[in-house]
C-alpha atoms as a PDB file:
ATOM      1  CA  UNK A   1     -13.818   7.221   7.557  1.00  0.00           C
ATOM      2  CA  UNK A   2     -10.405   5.706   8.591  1.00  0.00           C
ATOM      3  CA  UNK A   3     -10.926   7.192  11.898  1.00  0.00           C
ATOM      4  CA  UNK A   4     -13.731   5.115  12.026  1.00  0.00           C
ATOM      5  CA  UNK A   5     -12.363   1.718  10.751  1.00  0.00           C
ATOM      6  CA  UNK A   6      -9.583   1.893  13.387  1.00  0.00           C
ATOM      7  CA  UNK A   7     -11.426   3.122  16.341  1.00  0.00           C
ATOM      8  CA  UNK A   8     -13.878  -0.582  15.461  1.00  0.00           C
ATOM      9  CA  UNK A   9     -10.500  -2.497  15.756  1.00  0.00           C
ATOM     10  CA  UNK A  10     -10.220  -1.154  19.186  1.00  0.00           C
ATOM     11  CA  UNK A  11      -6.636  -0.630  20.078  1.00  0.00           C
ATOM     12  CA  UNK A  12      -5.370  -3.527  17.739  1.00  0.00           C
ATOM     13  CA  UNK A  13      -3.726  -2.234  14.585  1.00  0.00           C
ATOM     14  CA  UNK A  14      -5.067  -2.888  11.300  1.00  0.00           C
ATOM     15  CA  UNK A  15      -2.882  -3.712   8.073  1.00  0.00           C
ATOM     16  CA  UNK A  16      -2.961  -1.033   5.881  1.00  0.00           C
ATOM     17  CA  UNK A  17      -4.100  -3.638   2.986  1.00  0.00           C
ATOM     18  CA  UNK A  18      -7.412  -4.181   5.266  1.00  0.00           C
ATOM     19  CA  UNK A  19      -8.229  -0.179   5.312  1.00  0.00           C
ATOM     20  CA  UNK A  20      -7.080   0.206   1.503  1.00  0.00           C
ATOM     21  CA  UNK A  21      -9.725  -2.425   0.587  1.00  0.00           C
ATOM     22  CA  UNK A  22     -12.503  -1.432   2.917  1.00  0.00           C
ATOM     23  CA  UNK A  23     -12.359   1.974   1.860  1.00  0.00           C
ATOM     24  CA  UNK A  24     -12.555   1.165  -1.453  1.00  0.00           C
ATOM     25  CA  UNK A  25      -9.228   3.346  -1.591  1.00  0.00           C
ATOM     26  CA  UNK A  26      -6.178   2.968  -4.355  1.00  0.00           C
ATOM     27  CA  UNK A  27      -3.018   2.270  -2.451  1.00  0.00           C
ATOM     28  CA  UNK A  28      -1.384   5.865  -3.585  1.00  0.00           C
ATOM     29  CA  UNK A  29      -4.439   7.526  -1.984  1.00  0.00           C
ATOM     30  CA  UNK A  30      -4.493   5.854   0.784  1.00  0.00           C
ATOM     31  CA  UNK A  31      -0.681   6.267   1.469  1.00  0.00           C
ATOM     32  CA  UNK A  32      -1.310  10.351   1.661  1.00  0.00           C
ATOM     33  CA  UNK A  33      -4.581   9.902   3.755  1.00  0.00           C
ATOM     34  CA  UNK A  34      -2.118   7.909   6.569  1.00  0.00           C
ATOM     35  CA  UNK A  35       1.111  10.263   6.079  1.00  0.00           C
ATOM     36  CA  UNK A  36      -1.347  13.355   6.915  1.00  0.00           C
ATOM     37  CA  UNK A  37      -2.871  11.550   9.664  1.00  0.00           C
ATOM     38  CA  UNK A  38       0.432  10.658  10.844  1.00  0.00           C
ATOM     39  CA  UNK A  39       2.177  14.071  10.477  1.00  0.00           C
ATOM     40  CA  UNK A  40      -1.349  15.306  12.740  1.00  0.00           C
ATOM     41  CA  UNK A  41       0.237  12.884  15.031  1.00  0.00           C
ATOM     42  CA  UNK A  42      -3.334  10.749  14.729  1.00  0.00           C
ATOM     43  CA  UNK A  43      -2.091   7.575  13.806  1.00  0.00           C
ATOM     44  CA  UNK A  44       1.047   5.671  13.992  1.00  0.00           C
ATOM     45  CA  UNK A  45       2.181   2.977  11.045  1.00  0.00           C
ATOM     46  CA  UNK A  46       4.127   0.611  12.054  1.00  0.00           C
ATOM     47  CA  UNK A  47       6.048  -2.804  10.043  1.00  0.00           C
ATOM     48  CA  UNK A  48       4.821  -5.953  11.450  1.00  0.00           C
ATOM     49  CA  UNK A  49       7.611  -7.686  13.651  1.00  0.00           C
ATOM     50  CA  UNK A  50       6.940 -10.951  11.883  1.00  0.00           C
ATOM     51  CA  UNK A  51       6.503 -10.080   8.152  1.00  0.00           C
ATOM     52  CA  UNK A  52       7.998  -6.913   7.315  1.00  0.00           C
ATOM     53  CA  UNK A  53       6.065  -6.538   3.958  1.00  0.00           C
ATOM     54  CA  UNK A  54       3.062  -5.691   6.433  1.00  0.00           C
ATOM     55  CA  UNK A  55       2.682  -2.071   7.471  1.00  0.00           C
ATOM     56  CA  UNK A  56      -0.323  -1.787  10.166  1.00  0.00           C
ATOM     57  CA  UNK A  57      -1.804   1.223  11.412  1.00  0.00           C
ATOM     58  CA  UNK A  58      -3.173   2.000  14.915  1.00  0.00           C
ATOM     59  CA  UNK A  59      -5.043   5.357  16.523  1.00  0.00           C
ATOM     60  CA  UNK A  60      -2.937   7.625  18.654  1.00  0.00           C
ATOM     61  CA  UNK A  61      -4.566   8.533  22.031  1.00  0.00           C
ATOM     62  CA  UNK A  62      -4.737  12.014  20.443  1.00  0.00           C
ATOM     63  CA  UNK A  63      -6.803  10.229  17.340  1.00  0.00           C
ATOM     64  CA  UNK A  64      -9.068   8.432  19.911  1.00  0.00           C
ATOM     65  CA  UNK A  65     -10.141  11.667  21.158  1.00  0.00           C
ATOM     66  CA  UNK A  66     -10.519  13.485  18.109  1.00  0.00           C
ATOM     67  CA  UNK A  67     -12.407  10.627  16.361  1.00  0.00           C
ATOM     68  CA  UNK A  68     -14.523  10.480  20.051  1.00  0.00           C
ATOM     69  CA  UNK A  69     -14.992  14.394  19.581  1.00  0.00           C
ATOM     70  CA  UNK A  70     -16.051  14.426  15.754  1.00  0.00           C
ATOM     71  CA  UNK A  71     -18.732  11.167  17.074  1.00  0.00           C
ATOM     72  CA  UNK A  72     -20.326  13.481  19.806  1.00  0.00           C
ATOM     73  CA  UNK A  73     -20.349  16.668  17.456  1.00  0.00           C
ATOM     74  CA  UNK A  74     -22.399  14.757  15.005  1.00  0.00           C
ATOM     75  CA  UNK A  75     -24.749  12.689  17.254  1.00  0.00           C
ATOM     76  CA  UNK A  76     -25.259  16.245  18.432  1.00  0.00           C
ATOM     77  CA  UNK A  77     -26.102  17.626  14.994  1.00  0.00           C
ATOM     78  CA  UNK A  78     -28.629  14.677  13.884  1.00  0.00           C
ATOM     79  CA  UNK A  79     -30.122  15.006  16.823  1.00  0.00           C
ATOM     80  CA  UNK A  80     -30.471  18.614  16.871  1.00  0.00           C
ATOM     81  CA  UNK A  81     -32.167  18.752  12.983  1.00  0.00           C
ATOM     82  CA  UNK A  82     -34.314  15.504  13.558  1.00  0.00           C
ATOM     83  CA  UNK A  83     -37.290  15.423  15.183  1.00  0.00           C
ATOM     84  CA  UNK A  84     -37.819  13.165  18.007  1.00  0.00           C
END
């Protein structure tokens, strides 16, 4: 799902406060959902240059294509088991 929110911001980052509350998410949760995507090399997190306090969060080119590959797999799948 946070693949998701970030590939709809295109290749602008998004504050980590914006995906916490869209996901519905607590802030401790959501901290280990970024470090693992982060350690898969998936996302980066970076502070904002003008407000420090902000930490934003952006796709890697490596995310992009894994979030593009999950997208096809399941289009696949639906349409697959649905009929026509």
């Amino acid at each position: 799902m946070i693949e998701r929110a970030l590939a709809g911001a295109g290749n602008r980052p998004v504050p980590v406060t914006r995906l916490t509350a869209f996901l519905q998410e607590s802030g401790t949760r959501m901290s280990a959902l970024l470090k693992h995507l982060q350690a898969a090399g998936l996302i980066e997190r970076n502070r904002r240059t003008d407000d420090r306090r902000t930490v934003e969060v952006n796709l890697t080119e490596a995310g992009r294509t894994r979030f593009a590959d999950a997208e096809r797999t399941a289009h696949m799948r639906l349409t697959r088991h649905l009929p026509a």
